[in-house]
C-alpha atoms as a PDB file:
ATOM      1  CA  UNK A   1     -57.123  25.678 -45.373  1.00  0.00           C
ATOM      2  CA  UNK A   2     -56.554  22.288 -43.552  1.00  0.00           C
ATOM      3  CA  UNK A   3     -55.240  22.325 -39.991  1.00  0.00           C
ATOM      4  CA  UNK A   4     -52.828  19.820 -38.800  1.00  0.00           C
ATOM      5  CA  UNK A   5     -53.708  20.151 -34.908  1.00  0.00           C
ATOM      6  CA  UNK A   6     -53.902  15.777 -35.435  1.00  0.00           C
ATOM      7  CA  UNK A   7     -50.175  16.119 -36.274  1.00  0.00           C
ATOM      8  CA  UNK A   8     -49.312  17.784 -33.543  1.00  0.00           C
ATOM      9  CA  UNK A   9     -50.731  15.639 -30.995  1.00  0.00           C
ATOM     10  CA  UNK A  10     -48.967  13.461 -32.658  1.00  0.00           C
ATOM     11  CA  UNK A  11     -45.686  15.149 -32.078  1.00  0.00           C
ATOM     12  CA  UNK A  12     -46.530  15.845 -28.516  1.00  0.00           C
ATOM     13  CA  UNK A  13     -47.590  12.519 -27.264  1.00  0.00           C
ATOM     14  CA  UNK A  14     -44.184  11.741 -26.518  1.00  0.00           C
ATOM     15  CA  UNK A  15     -42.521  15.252 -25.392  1.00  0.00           C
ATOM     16  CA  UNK A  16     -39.986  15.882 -22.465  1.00  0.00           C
ATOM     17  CA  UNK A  17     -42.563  16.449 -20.499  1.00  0.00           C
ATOM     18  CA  UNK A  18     -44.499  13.665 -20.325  1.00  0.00           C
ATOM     19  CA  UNK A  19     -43.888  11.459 -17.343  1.00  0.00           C
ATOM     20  CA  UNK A  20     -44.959   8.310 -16.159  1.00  0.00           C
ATOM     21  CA  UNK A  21     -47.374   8.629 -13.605  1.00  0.00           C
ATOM     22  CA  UNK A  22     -47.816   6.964 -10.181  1.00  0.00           C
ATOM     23  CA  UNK A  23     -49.729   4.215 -11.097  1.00  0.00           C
ATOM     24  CA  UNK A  24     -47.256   3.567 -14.176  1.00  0.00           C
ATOM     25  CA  UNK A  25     -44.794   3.516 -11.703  1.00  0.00           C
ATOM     26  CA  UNK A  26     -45.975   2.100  -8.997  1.00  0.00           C
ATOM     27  CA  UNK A  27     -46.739  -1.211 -11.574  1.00  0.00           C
ATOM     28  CA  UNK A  28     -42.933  -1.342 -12.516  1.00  0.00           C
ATOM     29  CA  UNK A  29     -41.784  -1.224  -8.934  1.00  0.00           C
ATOM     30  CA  UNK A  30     -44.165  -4.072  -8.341  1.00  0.00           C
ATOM     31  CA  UNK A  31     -42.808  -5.571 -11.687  1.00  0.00           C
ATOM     32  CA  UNK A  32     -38.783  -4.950 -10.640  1.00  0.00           C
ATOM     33  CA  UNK A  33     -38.411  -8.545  -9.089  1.00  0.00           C
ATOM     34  CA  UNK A  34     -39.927 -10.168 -11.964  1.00  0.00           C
ATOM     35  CA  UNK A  35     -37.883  -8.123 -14.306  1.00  0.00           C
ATOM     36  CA  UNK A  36     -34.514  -8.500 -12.563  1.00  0.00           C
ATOM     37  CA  UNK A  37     -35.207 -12.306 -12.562  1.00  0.00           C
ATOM     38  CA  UNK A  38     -35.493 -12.614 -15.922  1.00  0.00           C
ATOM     39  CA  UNK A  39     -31.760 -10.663 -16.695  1.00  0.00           C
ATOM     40  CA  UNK A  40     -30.386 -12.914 -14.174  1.00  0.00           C
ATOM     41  CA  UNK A  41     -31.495 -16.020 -15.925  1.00  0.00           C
ATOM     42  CA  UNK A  42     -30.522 -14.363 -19.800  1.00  0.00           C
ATOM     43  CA  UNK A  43     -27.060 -13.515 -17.820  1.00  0.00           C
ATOM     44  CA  UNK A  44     -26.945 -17.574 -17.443  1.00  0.00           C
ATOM     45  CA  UNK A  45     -27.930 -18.403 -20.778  1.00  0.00           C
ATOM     46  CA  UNK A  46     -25.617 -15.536 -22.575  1.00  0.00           C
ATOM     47  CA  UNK A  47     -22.638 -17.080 -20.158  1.00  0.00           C
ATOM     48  CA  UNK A  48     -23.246 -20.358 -21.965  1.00  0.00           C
ATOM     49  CA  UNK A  49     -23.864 -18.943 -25.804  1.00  0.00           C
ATOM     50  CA  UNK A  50     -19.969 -20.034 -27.314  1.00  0.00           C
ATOM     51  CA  UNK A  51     -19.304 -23.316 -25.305  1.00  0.00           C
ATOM     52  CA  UNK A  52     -20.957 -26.473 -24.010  1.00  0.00           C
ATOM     53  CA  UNK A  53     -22.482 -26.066 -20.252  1.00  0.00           C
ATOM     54  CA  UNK A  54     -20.806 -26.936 -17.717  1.00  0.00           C
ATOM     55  CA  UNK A  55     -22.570 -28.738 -14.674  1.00  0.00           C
ATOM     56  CA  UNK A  56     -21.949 -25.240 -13.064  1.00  0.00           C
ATOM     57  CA  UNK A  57     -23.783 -24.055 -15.826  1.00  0.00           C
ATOM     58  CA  UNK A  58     -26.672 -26.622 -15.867  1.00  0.00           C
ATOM     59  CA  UNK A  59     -27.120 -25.180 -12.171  1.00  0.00           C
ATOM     60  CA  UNK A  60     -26.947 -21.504 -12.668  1.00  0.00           C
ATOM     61  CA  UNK A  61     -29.674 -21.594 -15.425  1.00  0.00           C
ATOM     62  CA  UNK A  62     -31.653 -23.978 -13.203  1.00  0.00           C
ATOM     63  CA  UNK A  63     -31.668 -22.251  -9.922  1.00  0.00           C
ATOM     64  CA  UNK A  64     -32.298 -18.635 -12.017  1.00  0.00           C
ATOM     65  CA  UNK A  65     -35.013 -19.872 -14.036  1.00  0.00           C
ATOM     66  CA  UNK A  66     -36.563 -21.090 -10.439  1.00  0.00           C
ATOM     67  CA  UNK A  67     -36.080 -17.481  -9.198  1.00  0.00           C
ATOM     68  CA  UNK A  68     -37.808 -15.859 -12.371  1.00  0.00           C
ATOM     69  CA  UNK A  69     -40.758 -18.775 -11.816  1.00  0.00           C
ATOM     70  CA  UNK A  70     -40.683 -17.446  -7.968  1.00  0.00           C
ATOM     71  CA  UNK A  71     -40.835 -14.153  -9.070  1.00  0.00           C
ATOM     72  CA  UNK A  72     -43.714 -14.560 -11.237  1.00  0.00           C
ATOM     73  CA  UNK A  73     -45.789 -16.805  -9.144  1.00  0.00           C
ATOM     74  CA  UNK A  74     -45.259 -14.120  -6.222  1.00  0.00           C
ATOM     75  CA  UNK A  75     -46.218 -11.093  -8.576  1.00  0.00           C
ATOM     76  CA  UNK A  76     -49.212 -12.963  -9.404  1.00  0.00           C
ATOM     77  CA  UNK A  77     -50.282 -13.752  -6.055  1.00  0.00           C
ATOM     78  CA  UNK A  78     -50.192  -9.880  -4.796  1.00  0.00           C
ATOM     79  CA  UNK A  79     -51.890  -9.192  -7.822  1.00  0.00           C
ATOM     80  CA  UNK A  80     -54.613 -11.317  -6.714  1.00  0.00           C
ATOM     81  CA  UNK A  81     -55.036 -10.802  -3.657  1.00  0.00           C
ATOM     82  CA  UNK A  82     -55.273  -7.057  -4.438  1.00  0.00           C
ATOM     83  CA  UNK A  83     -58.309  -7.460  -6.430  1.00  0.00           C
ATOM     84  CA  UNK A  84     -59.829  -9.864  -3.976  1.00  0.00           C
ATOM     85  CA  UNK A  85     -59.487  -6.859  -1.371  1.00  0.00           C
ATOM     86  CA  UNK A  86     -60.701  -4.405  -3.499  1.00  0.00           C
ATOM     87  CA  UNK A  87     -64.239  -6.333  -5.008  1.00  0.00           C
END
């Protein structure tokens, strides 16, 4: 008789049950500016999707994609200096 206990963890890997853990997240708090960077500057570019962009426009994409750059380069930099700290 074959067993299908490999099915079932399977089927259980992603139960009700499961939840993230604090490390998991802990990582998308520290992620959440990064993230809502990134929707602000794909808000910009779906604004401009059906017509030609305005200088408004031009603007609006520039100054978000700064803020998602900002974002990043600040993520980054706590990331870093985290694992400076902790070798």
């Amino acid at each position: 008789m074959n067993h299908i206990v490999t099915v079932q963890d399977a089927v259980t890997a992603f139960a009700d049950f499961m939840e993230p853990t604090p490390a998991e997240l802990a990582a998308i708090d520290a992620e959440m500016p990064v993230i809502l960077a990134d929707v602000e500057l794909l808000d910009a570019h779906i604004l401009t999707l059906d017509r030609t962009p305005s200088e408004v426009d031009v603007r609006r994409i520039r100054r978000a994609r700064r803020r998602a750059l900002a974002a990043r380069v600040a993520l980054v930099n706590r990331q870093a200096g985290r694992s400076d700290g902790a070798a």
